[in-house]
PDB file of N, CA and C in Angstrom:
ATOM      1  N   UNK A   1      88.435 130.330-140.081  1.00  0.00           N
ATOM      2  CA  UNK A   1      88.232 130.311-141.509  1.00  0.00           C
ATOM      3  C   UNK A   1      87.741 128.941-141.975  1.00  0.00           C
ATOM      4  N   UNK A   2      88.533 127.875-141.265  1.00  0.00           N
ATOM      5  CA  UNK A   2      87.921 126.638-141.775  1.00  0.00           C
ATOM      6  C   UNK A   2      86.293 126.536-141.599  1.00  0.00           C
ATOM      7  N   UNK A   3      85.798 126.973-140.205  1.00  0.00           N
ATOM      8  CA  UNK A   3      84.533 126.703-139.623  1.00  0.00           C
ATOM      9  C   UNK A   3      83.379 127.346-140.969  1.00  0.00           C
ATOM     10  N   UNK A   4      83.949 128.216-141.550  1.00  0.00           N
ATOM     11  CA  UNK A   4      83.286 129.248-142.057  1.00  0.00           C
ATOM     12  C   UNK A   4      83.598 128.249-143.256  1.00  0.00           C
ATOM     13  N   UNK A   5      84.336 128.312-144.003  1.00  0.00           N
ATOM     14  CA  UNK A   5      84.561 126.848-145.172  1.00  0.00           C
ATOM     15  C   UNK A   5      83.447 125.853-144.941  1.00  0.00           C
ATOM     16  N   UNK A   6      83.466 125.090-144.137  1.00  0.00           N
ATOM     17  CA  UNK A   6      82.464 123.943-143.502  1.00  0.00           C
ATOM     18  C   UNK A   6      80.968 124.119-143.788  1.00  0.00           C
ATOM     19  N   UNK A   7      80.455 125.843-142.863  1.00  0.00           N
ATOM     20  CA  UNK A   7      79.360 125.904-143.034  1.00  0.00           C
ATOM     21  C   UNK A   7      78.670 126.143-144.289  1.00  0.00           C
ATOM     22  N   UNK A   8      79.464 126.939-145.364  1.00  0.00           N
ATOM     23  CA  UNK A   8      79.304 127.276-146.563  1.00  0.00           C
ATOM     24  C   UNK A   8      79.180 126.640-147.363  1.00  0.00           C
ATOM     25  N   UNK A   9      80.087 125.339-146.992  1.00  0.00           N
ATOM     26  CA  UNK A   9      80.042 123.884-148.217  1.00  0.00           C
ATOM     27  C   UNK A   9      79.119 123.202-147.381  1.00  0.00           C
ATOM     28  N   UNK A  10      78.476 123.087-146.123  1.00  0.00           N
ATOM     29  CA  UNK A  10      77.032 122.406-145.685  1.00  0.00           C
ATOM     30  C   UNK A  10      76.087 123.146-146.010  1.00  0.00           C
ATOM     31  N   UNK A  11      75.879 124.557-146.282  1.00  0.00           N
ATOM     32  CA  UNK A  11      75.078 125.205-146.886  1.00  0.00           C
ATOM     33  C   UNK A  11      74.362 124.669-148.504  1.00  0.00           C
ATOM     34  N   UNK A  12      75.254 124.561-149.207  1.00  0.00           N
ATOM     35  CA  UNK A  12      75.454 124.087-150.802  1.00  0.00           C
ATOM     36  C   UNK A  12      75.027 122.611-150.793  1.00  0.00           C
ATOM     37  N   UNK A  13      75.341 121.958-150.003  1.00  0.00           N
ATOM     38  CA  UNK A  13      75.008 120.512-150.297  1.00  0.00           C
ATOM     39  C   UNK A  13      73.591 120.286-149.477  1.00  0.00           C
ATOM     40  N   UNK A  14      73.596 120.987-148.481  1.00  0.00           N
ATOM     41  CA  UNK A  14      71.486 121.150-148.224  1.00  0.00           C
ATOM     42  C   UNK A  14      70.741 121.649-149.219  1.00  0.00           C
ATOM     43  N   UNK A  15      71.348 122.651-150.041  1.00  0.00           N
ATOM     44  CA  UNK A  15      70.602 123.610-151.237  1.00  0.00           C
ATOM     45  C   UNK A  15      70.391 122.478-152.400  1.00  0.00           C
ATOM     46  N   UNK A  16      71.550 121.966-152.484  1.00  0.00           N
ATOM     47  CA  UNK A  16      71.735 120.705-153.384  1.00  0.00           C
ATOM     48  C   UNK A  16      70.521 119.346-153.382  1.00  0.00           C
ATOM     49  N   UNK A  17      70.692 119.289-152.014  1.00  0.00           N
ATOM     50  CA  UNK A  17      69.330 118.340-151.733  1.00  0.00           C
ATOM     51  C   UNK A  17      68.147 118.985-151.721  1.00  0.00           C
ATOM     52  N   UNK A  18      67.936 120.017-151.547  1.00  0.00           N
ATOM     53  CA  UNK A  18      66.275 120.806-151.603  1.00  0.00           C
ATOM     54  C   UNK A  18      65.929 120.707-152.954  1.00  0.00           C
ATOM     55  N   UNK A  19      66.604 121.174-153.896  1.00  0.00           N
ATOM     56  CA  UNK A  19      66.541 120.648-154.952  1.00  0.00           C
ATOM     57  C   UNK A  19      66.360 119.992-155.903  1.00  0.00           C
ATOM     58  N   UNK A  20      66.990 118.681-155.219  1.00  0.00           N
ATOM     59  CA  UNK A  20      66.559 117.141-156.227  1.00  0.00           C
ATOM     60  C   UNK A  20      64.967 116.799-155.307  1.00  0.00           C
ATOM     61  N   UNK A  21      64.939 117.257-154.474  1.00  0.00           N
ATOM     62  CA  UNK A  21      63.608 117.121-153.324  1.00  0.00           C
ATOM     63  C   UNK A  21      62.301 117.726-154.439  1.00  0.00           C
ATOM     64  N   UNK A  22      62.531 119.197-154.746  1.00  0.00           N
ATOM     65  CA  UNK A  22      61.717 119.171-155.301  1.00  0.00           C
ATOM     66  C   UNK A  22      61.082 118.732-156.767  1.00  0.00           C
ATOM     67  N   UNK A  23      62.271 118.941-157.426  1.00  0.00           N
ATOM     68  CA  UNK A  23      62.979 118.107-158.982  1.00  0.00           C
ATOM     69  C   UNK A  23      62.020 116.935-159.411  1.00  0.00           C
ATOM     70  N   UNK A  24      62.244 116.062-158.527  1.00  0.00           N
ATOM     71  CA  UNK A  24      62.035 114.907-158.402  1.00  0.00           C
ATOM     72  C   UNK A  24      62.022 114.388-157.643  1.00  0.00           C
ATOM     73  N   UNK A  25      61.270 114.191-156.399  1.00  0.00           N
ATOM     74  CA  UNK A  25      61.104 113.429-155.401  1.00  0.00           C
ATOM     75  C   UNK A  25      61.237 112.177-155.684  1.00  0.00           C
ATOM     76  N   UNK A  26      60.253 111.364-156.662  1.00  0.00           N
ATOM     77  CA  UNK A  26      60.314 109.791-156.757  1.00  0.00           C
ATOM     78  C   UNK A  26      61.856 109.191-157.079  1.00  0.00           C
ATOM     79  N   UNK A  27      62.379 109.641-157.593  1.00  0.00           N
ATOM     80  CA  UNK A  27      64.051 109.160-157.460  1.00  0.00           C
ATOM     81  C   UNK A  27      64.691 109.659-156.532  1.00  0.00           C
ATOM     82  N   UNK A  28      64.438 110.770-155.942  1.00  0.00           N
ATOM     83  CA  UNK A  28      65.159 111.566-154.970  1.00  0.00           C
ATOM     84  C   UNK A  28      65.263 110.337-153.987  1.00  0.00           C
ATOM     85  N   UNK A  29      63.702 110.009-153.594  1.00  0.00           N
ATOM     86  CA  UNK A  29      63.212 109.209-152.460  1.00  0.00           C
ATOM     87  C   UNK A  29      63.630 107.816-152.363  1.00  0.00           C
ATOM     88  N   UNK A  30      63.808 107.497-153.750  1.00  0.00           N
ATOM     89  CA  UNK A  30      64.271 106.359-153.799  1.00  0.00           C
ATOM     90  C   UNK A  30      65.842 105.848-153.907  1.00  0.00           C
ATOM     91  N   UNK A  31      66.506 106.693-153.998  1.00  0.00           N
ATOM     92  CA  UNK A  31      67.861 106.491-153.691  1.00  0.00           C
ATOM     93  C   UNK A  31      68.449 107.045-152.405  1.00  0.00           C
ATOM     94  N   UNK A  32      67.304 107.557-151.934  1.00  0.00           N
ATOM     95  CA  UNK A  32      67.610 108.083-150.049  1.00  0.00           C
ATOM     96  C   UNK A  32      67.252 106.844-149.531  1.00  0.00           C
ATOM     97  N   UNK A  33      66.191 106.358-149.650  1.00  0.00           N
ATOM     98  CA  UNK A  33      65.573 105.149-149.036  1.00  0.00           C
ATOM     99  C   UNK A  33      66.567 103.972-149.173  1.00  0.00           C
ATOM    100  N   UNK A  34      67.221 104.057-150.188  1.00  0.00           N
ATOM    101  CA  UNK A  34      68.383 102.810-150.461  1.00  0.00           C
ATOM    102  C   UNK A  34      69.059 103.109-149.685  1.00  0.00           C
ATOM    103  N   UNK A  35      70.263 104.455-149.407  1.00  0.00           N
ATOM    104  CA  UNK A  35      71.085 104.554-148.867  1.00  0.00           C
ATOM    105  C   UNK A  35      70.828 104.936-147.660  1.00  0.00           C
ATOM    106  N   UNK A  36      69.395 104.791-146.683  1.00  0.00           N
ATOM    107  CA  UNK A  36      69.008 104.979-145.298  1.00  0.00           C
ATOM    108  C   UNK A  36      68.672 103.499-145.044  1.00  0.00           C
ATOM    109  N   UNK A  37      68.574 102.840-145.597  1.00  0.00           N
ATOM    110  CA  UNK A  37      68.865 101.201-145.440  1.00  0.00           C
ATOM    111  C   UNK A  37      70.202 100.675-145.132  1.00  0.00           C
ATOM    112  N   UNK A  38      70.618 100.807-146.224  1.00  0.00           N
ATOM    113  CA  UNK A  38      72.185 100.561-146.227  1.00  0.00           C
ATOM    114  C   UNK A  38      72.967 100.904-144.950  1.00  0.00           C
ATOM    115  N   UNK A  39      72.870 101.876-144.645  1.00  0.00           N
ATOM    116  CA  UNK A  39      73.299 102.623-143.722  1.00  0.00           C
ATOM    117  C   UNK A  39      72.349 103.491-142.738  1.00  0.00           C
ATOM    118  N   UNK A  40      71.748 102.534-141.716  1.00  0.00           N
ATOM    119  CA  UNK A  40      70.427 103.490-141.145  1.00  0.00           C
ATOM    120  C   UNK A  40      71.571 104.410-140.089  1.00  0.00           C
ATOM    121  N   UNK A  41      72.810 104.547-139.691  1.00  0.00           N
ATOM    122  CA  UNK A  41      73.446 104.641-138.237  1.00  0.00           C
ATOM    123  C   UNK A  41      74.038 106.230-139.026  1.00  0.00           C
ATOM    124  N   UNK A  42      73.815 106.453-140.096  1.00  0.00           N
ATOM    125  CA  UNK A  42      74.480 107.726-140.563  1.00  0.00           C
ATOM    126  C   UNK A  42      73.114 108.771-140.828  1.00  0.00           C
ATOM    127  N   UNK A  43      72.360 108.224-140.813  1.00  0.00           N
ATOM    128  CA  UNK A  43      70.847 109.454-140.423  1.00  0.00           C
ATOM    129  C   UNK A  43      70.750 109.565-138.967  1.00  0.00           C
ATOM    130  N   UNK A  44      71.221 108.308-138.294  1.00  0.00           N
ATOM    131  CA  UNK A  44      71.087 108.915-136.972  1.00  0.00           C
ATOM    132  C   UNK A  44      72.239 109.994-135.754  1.00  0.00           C
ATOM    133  N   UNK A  45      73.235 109.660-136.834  1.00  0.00           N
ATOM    134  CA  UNK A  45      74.630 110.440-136.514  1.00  0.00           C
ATOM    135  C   UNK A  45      75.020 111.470-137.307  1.00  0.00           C
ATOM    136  N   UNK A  46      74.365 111.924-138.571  1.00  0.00           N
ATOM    137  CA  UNK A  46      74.285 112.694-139.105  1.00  0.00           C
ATOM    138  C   UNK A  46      74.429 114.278-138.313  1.00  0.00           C
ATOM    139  N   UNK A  47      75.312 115.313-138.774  1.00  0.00           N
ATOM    140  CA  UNK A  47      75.026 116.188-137.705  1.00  0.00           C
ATOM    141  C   UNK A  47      74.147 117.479-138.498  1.00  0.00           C
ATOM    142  N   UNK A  48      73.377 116.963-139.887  1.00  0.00           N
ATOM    143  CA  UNK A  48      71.664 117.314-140.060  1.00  0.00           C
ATOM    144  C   UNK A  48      70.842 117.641-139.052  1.00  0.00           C
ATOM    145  N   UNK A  49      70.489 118.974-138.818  1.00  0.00           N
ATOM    146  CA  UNK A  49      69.160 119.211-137.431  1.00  0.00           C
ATOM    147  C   UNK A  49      68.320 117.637-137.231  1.00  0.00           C
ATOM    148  N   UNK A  50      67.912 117.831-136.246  1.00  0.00           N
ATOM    149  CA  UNK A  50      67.115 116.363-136.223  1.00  0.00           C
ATOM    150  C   UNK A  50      65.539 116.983-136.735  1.00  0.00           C
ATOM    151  N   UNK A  51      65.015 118.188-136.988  1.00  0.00           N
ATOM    152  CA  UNK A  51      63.980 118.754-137.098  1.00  0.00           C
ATOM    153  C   UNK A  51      63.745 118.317-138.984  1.00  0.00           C
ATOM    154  N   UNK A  52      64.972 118.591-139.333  1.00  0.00           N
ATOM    155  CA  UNK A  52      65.069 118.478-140.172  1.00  0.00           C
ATOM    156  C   UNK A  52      64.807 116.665-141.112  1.00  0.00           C
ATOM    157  N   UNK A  53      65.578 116.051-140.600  1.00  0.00           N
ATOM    158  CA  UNK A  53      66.021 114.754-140.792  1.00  0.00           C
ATOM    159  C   UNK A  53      64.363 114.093-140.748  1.00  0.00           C
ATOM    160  N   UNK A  54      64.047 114.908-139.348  1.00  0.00           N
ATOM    161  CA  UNK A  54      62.087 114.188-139.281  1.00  0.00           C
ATOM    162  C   UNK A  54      61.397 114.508-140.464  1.00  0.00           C
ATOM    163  N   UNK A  55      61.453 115.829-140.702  1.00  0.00           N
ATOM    164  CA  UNK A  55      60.477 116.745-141.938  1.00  0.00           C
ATOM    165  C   UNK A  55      60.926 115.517-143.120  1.00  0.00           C
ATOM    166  N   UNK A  56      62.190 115.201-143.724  1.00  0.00           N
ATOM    167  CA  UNK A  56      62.454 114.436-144.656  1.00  0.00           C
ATOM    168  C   UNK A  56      61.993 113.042-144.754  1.00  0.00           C
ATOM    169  N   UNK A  57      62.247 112.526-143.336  1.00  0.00           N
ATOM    170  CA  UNK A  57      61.538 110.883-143.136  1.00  0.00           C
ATOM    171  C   UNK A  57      59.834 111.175-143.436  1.00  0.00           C
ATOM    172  N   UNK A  58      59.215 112.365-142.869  1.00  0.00           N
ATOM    173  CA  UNK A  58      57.702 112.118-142.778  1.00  0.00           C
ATOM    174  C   UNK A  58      57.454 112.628-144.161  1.00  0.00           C
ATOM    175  N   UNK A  59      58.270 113.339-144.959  1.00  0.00           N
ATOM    176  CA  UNK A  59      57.994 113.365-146.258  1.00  0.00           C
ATOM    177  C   UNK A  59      58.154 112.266-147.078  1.00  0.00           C
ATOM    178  N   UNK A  60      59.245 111.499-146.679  1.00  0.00           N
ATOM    179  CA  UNK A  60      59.201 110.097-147.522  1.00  0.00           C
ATOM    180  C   UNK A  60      57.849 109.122-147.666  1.00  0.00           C
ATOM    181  N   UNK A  61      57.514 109.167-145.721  1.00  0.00           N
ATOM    182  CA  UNK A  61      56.844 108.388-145.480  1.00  0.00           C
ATOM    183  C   UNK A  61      55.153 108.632-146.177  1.00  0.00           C
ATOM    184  N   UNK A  62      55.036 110.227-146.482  1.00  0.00           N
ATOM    185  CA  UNK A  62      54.062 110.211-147.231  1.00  0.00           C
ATOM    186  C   UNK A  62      53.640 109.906-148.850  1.00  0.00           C
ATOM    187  N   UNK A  63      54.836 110.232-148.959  1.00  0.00           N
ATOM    188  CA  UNK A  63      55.335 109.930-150.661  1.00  0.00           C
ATOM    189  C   UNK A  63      54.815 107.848-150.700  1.00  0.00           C
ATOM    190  N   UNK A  64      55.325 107.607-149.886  1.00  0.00           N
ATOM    191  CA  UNK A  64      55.263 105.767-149.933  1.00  0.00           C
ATOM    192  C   UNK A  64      54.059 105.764-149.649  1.00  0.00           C
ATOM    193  N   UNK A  65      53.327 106.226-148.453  1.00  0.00           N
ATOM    194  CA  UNK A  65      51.935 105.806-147.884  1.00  0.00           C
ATOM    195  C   UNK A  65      51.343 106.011-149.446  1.00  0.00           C
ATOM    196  N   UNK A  66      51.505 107.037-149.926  1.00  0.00           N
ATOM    197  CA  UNK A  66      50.263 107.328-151.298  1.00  0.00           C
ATOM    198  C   UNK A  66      50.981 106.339-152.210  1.00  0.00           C
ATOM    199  N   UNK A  67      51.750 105.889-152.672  1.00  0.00           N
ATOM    200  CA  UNK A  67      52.088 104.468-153.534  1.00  0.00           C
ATOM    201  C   UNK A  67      51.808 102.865-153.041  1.00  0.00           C
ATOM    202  N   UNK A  68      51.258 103.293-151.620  1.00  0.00           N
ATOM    203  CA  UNK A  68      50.819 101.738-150.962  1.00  0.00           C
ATOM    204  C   UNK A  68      52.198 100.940-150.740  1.00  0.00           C
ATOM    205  N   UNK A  69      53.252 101.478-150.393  1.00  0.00           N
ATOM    206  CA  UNK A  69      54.505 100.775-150.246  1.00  0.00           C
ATOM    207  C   UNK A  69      54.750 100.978-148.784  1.00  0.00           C
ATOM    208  N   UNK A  70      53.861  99.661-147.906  1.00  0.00           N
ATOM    209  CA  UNK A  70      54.165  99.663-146.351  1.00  0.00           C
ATOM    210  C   UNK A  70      55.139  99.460-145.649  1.00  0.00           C
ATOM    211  N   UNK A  71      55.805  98.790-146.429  1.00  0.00           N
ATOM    212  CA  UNK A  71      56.705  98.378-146.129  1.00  0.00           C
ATOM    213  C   UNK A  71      58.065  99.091-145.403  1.00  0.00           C
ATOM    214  N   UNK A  72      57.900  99.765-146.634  1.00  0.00           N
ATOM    215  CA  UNK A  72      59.001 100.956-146.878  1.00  0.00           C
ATOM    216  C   UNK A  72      58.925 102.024-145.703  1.00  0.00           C
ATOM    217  N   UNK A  73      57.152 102.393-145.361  1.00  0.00           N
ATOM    218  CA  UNK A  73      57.206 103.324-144.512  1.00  0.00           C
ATOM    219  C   UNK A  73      57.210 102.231-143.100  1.00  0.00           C
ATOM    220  N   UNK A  74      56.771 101.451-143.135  1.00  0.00           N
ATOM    221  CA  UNK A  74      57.702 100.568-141.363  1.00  0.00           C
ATOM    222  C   UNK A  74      59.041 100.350-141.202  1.00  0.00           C
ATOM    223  N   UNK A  75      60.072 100.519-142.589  1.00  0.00           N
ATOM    224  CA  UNK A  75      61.045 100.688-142.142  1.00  0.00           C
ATOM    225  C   UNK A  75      61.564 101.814-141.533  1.00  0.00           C
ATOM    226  N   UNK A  76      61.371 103.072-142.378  1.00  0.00           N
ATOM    227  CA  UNK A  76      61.146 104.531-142.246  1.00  0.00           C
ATOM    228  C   UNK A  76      61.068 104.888-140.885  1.00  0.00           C
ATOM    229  N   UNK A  77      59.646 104.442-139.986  1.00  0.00           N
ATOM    230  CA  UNK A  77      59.211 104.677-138.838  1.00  0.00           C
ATOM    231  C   UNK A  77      60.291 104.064-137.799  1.00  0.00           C
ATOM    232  N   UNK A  78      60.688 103.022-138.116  1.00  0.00           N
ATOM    233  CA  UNK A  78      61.808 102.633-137.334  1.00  0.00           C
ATOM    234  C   UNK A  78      62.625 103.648-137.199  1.00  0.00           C
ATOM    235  N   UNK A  79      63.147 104.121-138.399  1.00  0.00           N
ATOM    236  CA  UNK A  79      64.587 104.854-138.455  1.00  0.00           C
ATOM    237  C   UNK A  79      64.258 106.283-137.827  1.00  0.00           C
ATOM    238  N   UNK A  80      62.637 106.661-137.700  1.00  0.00           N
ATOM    239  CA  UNK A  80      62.328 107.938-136.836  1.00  0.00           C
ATOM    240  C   UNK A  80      62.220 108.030-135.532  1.00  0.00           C
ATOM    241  N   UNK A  81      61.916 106.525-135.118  1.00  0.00           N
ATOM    242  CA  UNK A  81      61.856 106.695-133.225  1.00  0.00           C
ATOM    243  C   UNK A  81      63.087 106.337-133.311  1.00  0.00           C
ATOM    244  N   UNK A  82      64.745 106.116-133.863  1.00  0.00           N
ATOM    245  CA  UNK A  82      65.631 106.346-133.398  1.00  0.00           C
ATOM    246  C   UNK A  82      66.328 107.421-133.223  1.00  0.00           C
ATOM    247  N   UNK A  83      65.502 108.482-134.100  1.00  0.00           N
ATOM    248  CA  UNK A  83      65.993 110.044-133.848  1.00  0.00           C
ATOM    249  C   UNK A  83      65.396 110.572-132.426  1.00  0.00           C
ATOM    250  N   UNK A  84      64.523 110.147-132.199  1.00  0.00           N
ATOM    251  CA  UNK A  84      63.565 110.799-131.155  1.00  0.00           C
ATOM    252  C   UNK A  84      63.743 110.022-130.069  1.00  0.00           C
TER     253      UNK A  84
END
């Protein structure tokens, strides 16, 4: 019963993030990007698909490439060859 609790409330809080994803990406992105700084070792331990976690980094990273913020996406790229 718990397992089933777990998946249901990880269900809701992915739905939760698809959401502000589409909502608003530019804040979405930018308070992910803060807190994947802050803490790069919890995207990589995250137990988020890693299929997933990529789709989100290479979405960031396109969101930044089109604002000219390089920066942002060399940090980004870092934090993707540690998934891979």
């Amino acid at each position: 019963m718990d397992n089933f609790k777990s998946r249901r409330n990880k269900k809701y809080f992915y739905e939760a993030i698809e959401g502000l994803i589409v909502n608003n990406k530019s804040i979405f992105f930018s308070v992910l990007y803060k807190a994947i700084m802050e803490h790069p070792s919890y995207v990589v331990l995250s137990d988020m698909p890693i299929d997933r976690k990529c789709e989100i980094l290479e979405d960031m990273l396109k969101h930044y490439e089109g604002n000219e913020d390089y920066e942002k996406c060399a940090n980004l790229i870092k934090i993707k060859k540690n998934l891979t």
